[in-house]
C-alpha atoms as a PDB file:
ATOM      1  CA  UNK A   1      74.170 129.615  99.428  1.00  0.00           C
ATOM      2  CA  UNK A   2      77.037 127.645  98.841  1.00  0.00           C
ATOM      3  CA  UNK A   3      76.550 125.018  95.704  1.00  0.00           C
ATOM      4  CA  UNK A   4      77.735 121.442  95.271  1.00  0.00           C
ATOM      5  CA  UNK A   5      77.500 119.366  92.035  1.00  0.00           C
ATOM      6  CA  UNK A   6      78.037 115.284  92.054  1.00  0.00           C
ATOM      7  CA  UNK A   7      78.754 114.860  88.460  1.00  0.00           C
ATOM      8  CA  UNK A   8      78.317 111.495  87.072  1.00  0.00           C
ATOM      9  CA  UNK A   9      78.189 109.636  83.339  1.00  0.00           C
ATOM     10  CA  UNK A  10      74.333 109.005  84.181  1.00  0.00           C
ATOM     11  CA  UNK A  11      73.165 111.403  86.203  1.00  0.00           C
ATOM     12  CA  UNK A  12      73.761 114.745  87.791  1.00  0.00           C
ATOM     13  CA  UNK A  13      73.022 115.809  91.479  1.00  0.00           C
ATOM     14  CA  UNK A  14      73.048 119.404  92.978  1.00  0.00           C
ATOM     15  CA  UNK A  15      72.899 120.376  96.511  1.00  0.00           C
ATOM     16  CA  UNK A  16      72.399 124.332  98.007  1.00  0.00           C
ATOM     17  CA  UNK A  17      73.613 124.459 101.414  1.00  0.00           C
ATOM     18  CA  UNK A  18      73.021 127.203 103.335  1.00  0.00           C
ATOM     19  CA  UNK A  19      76.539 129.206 103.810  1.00  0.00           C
ATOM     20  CA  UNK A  20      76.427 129.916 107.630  1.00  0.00           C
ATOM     21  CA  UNK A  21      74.850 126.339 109.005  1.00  0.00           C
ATOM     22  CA  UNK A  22      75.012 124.341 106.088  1.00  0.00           C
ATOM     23  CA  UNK A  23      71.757 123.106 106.402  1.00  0.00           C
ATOM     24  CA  UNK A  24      70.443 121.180 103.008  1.00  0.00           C
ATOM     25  CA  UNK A  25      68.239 123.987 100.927  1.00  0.00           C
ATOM     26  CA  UNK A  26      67.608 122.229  97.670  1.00  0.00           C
ATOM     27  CA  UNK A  27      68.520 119.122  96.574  1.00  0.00           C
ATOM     28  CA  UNK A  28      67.864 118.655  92.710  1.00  0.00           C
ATOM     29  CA  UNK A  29      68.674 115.365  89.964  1.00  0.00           C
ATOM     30  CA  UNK A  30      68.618 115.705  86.299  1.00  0.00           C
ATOM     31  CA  UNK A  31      69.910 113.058  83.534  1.00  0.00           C
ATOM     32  CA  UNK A  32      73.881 113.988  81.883  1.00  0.00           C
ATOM     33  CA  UNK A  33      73.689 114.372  78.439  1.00  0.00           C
ATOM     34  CA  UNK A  34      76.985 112.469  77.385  1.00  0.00           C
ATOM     35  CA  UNK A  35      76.381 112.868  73.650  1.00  0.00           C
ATOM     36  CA  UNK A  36      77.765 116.395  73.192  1.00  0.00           C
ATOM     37  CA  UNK A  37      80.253 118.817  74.786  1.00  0.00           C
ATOM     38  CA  UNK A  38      77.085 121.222  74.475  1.00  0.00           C
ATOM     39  CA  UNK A  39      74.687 119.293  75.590  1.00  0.00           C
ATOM     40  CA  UNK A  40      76.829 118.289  78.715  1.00  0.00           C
ATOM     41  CA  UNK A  41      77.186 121.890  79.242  1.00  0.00           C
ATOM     42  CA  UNK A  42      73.295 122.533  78.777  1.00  0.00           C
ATOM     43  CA  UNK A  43      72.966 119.448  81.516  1.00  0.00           C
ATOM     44  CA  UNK A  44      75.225 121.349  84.436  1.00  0.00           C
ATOM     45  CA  UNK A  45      73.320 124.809  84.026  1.00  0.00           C
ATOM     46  CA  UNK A  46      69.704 123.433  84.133  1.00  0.00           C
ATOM     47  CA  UNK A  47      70.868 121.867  87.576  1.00  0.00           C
ATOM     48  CA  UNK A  48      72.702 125.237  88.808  1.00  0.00           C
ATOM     49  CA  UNK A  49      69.930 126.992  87.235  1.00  0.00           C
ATOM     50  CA  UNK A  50      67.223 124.857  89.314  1.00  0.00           C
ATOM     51  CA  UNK A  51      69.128 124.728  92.513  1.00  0.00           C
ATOM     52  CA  UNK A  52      69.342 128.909  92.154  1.00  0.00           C
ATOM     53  CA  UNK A  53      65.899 129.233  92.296  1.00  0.00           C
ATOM     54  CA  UNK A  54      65.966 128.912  96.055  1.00  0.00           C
ATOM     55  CA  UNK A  55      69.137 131.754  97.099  1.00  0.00           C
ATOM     56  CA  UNK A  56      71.991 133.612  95.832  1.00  0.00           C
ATOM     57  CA  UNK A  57      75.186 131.309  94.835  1.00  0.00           C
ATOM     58  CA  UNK A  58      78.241 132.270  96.420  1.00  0.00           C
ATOM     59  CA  UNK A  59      80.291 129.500  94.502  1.00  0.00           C
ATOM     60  CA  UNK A  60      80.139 126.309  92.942  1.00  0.00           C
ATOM     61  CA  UNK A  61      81.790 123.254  93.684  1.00  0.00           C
ATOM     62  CA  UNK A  62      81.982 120.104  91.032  1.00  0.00           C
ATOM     63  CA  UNK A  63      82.834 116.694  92.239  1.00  0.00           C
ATOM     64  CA  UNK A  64      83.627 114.924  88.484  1.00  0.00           C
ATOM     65  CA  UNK A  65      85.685 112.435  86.755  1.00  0.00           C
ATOM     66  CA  UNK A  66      89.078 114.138  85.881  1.00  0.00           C
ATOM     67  CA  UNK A  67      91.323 116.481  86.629  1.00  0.00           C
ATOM     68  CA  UNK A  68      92.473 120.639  85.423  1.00  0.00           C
ATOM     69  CA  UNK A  69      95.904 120.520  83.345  1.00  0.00           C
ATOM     70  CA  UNK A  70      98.399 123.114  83.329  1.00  0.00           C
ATOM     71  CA  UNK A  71      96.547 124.585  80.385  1.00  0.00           C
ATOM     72  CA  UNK A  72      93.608 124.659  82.462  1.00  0.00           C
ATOM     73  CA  UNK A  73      92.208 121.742  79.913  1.00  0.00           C
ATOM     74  CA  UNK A  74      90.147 118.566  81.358  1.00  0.00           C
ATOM     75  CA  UNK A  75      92.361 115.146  81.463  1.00  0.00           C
ATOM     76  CA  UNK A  76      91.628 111.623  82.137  1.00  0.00           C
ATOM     77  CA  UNK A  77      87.680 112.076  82.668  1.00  0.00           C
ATOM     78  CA  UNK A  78      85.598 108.842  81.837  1.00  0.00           C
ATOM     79  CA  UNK A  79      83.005 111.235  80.609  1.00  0.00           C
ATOM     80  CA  UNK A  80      85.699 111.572  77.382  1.00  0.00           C
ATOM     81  CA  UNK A  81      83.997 114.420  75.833  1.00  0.00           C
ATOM     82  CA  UNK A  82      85.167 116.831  78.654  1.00  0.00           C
ATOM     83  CA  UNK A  83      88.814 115.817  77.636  1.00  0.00           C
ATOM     84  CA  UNK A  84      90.720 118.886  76.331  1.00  0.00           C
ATOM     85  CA  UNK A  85      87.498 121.281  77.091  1.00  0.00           C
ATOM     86  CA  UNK A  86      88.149 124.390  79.107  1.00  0.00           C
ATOM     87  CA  UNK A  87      85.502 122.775  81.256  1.00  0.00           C
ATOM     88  CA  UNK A  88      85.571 125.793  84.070  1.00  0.00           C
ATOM     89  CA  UNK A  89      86.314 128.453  81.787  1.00  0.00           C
ATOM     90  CA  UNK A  90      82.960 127.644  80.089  1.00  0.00           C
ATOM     91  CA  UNK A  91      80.683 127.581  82.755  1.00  0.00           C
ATOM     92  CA  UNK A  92      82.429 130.673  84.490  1.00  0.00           C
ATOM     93  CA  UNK A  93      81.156 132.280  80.898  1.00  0.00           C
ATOM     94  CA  UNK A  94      77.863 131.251  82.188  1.00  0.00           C
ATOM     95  CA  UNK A  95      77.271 132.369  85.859  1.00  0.00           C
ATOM     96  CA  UNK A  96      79.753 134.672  87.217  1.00  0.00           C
ATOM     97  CA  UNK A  97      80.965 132.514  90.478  1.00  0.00           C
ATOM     98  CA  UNK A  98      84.087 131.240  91.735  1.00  0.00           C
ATOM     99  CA  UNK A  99      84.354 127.625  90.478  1.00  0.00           C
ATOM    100  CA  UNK A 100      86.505 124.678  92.113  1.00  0.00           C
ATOM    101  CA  UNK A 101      86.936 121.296  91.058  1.00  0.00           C
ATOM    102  CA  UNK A 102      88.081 117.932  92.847  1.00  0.00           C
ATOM    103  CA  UNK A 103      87.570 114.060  92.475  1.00  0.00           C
ATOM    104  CA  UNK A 104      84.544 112.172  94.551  1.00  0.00           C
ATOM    105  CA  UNK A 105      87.233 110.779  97.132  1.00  0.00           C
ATOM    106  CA  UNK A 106      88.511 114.494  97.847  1.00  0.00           C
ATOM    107  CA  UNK A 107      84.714 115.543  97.440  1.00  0.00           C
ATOM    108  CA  UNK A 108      84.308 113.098 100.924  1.00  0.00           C
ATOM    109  CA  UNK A 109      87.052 114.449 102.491  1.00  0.00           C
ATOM    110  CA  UNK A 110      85.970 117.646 102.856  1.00  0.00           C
ATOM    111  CA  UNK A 111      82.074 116.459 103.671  1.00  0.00           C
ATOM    112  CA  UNK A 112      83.400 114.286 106.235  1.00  0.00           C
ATOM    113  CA  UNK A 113      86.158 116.778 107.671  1.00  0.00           C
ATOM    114  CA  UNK A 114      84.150 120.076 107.897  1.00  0.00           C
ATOM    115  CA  UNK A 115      80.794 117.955 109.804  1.00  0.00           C
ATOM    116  CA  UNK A 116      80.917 114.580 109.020  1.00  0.00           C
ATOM    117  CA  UNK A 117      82.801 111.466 110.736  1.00  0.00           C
ATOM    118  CA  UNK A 118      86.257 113.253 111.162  1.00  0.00           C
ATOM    119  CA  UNK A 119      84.482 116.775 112.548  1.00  0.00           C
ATOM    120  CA  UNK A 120      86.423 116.442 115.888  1.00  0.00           C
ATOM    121  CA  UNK A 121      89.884 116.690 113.821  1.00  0.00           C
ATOM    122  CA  UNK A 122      91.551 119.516 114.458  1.00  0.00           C
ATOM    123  CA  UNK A 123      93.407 119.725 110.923  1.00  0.00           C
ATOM    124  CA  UNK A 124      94.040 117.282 109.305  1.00  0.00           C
ATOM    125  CA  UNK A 125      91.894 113.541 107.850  1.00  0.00           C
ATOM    126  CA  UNK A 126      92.047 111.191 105.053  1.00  0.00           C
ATOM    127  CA  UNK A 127      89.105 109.420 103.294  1.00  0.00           C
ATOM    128  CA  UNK A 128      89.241 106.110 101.676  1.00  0.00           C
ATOM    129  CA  UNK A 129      86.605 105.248  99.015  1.00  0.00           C
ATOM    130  CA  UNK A 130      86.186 101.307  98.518  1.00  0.00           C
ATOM    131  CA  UNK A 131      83.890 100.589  95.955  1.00  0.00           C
ATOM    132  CA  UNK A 132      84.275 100.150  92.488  1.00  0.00           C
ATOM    133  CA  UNK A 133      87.698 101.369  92.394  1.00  0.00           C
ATOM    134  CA  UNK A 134      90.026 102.761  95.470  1.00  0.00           C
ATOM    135  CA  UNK A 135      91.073 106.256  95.882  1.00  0.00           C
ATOM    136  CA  UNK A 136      91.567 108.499  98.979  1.00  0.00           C
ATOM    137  CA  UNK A 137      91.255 112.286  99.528  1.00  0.00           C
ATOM    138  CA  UNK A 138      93.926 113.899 101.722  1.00  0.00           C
ATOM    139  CA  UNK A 139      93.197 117.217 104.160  1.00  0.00           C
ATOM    140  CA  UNK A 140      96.221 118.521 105.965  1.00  0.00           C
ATOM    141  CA  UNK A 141      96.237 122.261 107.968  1.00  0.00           C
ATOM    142  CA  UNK A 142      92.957 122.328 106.631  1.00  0.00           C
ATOM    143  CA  UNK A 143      93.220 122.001 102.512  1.00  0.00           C
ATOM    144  CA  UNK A 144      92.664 119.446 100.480  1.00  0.00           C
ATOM    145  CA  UNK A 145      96.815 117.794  99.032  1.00  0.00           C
ATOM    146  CA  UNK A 146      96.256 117.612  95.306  1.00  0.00           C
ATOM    147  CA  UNK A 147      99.692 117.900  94.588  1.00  0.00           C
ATOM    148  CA  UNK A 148     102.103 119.273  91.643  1.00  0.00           C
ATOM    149  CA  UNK A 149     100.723 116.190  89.352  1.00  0.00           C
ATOM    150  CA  UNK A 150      97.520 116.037  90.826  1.00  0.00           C
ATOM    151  CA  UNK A 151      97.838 112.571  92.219  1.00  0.00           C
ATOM    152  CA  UNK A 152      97.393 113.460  95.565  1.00  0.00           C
ATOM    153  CA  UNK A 153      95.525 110.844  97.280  1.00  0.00           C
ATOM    154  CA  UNK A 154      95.959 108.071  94.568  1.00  0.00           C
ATOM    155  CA  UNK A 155      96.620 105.016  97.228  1.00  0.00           C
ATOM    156  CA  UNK A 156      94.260 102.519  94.848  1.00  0.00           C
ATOM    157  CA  UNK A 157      97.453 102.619  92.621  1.00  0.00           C
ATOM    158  CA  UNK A 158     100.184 102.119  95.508  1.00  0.00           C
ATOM    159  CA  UNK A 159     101.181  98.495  95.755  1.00  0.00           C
ATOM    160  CA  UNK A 160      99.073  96.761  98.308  1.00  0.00           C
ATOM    161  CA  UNK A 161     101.382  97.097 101.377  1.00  0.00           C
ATOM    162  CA  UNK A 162     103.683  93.636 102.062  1.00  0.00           C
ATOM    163  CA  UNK A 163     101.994  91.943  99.183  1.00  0.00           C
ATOM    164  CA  UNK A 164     102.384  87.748  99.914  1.00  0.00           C
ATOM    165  CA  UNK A 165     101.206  85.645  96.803  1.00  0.00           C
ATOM    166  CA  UNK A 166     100.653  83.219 100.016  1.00  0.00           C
ATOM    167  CA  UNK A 167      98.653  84.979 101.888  1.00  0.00           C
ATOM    168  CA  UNK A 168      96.887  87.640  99.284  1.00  0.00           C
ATOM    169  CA  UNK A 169      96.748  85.307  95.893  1.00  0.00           C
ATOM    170  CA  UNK A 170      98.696  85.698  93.129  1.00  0.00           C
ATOM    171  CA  UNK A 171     100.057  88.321  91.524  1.00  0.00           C
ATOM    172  CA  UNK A 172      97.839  90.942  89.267  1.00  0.00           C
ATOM    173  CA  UNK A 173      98.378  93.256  86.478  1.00  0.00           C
ATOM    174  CA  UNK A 174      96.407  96.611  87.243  1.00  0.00           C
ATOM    175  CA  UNK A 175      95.179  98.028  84.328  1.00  0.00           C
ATOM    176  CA  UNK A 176      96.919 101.119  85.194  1.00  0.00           C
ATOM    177  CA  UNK A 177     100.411  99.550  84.507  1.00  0.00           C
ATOM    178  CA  UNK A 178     101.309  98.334  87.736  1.00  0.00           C
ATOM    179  CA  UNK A 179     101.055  95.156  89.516  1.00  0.00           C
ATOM    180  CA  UNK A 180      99.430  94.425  92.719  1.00  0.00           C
ATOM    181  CA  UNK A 181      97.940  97.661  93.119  1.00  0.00           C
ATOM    182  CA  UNK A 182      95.855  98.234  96.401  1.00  0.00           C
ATOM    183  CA  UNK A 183      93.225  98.884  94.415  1.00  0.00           C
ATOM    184  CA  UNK A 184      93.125  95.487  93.164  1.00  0.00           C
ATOM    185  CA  UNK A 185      92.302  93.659  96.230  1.00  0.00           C
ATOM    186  CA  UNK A 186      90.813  96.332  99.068  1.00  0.00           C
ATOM    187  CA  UNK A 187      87.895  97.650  96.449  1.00  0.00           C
ATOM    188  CA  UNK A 188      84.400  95.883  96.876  1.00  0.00           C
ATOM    189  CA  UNK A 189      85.639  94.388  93.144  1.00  0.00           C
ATOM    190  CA  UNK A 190      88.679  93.227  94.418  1.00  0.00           C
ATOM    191  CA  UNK A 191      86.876  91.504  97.721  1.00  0.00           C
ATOM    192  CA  UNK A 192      84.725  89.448  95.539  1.00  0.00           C
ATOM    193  CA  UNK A 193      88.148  88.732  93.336  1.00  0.00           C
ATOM    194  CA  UNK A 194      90.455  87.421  95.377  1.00  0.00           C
ATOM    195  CA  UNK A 195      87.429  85.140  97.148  1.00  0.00           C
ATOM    196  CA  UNK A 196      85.940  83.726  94.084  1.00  0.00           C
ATOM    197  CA  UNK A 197      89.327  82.525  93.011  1.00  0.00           C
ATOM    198  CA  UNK A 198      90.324  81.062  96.130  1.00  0.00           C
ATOM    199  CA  UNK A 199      87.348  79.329  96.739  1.00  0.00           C
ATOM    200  CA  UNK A 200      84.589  79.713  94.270  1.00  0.00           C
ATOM    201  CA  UNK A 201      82.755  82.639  92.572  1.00  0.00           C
ATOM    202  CA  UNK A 202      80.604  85.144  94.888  1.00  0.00           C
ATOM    203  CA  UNK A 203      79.966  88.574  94.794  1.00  0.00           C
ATOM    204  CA  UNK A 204      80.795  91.142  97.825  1.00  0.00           C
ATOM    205  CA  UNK A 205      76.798  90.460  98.924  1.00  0.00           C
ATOM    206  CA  UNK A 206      77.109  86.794  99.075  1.00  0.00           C
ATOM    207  CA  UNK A 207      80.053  86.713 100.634  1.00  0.00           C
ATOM    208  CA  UNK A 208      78.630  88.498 103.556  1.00  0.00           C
ATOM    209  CA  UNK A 209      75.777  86.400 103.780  1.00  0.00           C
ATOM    210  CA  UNK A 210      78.066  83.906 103.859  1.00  0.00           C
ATOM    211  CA  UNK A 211      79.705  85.574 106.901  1.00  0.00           C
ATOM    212  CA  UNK A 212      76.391  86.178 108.679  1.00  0.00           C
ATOM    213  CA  UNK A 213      76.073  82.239 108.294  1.00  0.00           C
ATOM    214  CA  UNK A 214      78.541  81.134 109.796  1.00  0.00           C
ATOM    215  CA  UNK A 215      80.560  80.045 106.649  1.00  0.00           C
ATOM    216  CA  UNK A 216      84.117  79.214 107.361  1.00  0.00           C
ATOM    217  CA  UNK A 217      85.969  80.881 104.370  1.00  0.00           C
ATOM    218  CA  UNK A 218      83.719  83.852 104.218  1.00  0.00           C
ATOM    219  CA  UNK A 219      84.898  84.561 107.865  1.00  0.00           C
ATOM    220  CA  UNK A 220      88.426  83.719 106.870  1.00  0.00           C
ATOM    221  CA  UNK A 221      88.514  86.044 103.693  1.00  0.00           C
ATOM    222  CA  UNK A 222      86.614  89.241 105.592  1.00  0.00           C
ATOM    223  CA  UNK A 223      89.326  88.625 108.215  1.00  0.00           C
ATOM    224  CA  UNK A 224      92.161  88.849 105.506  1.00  0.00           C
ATOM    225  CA  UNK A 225      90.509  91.669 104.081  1.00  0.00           C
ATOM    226  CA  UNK A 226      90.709  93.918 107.123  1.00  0.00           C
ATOM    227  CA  UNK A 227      94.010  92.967 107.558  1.00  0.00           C
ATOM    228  CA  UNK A 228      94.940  94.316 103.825  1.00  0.00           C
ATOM    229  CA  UNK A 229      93.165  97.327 104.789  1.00  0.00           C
ATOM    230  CA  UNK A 230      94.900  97.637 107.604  1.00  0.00           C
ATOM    231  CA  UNK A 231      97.919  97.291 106.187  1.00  0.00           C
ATOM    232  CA  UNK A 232      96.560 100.440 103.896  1.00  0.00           C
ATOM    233  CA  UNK A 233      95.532 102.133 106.303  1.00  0.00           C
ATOM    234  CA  UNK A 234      98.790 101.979 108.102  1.00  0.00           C
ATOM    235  CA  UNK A 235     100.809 102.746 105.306  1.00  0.00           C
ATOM    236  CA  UNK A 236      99.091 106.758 105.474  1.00  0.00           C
ATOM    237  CA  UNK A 237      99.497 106.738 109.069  1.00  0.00           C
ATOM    238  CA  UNK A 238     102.990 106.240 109.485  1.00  0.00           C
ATOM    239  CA  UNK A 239     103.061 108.862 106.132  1.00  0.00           C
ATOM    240  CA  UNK A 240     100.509 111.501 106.746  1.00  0.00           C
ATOM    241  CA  UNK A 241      99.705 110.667 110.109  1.00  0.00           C
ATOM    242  CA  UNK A 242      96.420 111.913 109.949  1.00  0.00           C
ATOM    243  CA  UNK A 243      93.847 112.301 112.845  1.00  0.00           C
ATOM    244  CA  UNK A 244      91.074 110.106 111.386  1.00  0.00           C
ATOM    245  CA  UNK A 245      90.729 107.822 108.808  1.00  0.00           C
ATOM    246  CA  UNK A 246      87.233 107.868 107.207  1.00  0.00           C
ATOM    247  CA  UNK A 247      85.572 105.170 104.956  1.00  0.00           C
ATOM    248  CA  UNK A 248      83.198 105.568 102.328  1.00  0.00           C
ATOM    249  CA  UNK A 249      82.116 103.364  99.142  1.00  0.00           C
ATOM    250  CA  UNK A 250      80.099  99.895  99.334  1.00  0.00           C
ATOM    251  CA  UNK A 251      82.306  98.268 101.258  1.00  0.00           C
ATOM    252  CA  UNK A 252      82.370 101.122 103.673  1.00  0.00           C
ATOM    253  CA  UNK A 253      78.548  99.864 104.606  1.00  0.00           C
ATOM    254  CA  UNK A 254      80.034  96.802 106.177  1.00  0.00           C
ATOM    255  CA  UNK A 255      80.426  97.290 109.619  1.00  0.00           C
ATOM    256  CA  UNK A 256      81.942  94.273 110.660  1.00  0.00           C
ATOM    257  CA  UNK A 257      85.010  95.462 109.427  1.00  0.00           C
ATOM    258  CA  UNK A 258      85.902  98.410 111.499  1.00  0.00           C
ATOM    259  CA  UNK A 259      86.817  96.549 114.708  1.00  0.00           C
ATOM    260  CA  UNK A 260      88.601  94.317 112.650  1.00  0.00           C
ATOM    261  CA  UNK A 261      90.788  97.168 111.227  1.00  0.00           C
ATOM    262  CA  UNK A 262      91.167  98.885 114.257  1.00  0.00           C
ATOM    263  CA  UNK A 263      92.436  95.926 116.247  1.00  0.00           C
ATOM    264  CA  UNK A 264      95.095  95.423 113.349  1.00  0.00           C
ATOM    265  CA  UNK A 265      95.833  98.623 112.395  1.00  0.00           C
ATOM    266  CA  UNK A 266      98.891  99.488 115.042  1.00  0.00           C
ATOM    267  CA  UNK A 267     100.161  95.257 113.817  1.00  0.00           C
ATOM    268  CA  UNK A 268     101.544  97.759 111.081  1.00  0.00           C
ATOM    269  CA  UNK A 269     102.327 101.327 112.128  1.00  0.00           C
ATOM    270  CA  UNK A 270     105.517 102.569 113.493  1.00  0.00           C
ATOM    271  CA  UNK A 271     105.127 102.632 116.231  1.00  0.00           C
ATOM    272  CA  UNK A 272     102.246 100.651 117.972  1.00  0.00           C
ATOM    273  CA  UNK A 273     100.218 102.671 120.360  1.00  0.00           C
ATOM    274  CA  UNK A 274      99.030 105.067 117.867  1.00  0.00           C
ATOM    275  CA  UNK A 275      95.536 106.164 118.353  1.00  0.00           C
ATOM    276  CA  UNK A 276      94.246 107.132 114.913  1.00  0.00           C
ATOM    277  CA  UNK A 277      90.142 105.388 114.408  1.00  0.00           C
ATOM    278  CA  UNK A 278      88.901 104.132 111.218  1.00  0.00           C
ATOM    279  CA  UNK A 279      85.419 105.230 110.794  1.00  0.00           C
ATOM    280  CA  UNK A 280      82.862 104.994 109.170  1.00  0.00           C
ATOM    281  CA  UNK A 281      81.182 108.153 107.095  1.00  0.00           C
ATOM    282  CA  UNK A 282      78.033 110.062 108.111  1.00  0.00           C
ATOM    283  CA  UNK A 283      76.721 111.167 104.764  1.00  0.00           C
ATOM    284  CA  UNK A 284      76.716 107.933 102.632  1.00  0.00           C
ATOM    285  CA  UNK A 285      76.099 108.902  98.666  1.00  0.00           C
ATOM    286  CA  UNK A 286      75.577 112.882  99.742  1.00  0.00           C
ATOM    287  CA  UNK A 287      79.578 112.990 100.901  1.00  0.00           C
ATOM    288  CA  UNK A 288      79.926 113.325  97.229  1.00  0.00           C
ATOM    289  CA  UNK A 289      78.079 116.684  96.447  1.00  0.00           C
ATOM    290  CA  UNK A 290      78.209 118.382  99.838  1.00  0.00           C
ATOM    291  CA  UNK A 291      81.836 117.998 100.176  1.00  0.00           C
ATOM    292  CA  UNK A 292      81.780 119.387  96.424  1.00  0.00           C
ATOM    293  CA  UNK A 293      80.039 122.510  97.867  1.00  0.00           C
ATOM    294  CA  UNK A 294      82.919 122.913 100.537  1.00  0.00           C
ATOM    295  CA  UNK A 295      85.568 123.035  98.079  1.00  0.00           C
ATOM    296  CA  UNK A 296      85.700 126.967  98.479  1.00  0.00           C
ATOM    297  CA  UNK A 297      85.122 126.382 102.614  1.00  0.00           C
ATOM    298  CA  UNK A 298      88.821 125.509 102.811  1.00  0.00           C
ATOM    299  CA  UNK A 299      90.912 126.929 105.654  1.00  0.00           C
END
């Protein structure tokens, strides 16, 4: 069995998959315990604990917050008691299994790539979450591209590609430092943003109810959205070049938009016959801890 762990500030969700067919053996939910480094700890093993009930674990995968410094130290997780913990290290003290980490947007990836929306690829996809926040995981020949800083796959904090204060509103400070950050307008936070202060204030729902109405700037602002995520979109293709681009995240359940981003995409590539599709994901919310279990299913 082959183990996946979605690792979040509330709640923790665990996944055995069987090894050969990946079929779904156990899924299993228990609440974090944020309070203490130990307790934290005492929340991951009662999961891998549960979910071993029902095989042996070949390995572990954990889809979390953060990232592994050279020191082998956790960095820049939200969950800020994990910061400077030999995270791995401890549970590795705990069940003797290879371990693997990666972010939910490279946790996607791979659910999508190895049997998801971008299964047909030969070698290579990139996934896009738009929710919340922006971020994208990167496969090429097969493995996930963290990169020598880890910031593989970072595109929320890339300026959003030929930014117009005309056409995409005015200029905004990211809170990461940078201005007009992708992030900032293609996110399901950034949608409801840039509409509620061009014409008045509406979350990402309303505004599509708007749309399914009829309503003249709801249809206007959906159609400048694809075209930002287009522009996004076309930015990795005429980088990575990838075989399919794959879209998960809230906004992701809005299908209206894939035509739209299809139709504009090449408006922006290189060249402008290229054949690369914007999709939609298979899994929804279980991209997260099935692609987690795949992070040793590389290659």
């Amino acid at each position: 069995m082959i183990v996946g762990l979605d690792i979040g500030g509330t709640k923790i969700e665990g996944v055995g998959l069987d090894s050969v067919t990946y079929d779904t053996l156990i899924t299993y939910r228990y609440d974090t315990d944020t309070e203490t480094y130990e307790g934290f700890l005492s929340s991951i093993m009662s999961v891998i604990n549960e979910v071993a009930k029902y095989g042996d674990i070949d390995s572990i995968g954990l889809g979390c917050c953060g990232s592994i410094d050279k020191n082998g130290l956790m960095q820049g997780a939200n969950v800020i008691i994990l910061n400077g913990k030999d995270f791995i290290g401890d549970i590795k003290q705990k069940i003797n299994v290879p371990i693997a980490i990666a972010n939910d947007a490279d946790c996607l990836a791979l659910s999508e790539f190895k049997d998801g929306a971008a299964k047909q690829a030969m070698n290579s996809c990139v996934a896009i979450i738009i929710g919340t926040g922006c971020g994208s995981g990167v496969i090429v020949h097969n493995k996930l591209v963290t990169g020598l800083n880890k910031l593989g796959g970072e595109i929320g904090h890339n300026p959003l590609p030929s930014y117009s204060s005309k056409i995409d509103g005015e200029q905004i400070d990211c809170y990461c430092g940078s201005k007009n950050c992708t992030e900032s307008f293609v996110s399901g936070t950034g949608f409801s943003r840039t509409f509620s202060e061009k014409y008045f204030h509406a979350n990402s729902k309303q505004i599509m109810e708007l749309y399914a109405q009829g309503h003249t700037e709801a249809r206007k602002h959906l159609d400048l959205y694809c075209d930002q995520l287009a522009r996004v979109c076309a930015n990795i293709v005429n980088f990575v070049d990838p075989e399919v681009i794959v879209l998960g995240g809230g906004m992701s359940n809005i299908d209206e938009i894939y035509p739209l981003v299809n139709a504009k995409l090449n408006k922006y590539t290189f060249t402008k016959n290229t054949v690369t599709q914007v999709l939609k994901n298979v899994y929804g919310d279980s991209s997260g801890v099935r692609g987690a279990a795949f992070l040793h299913q590389q290659g």
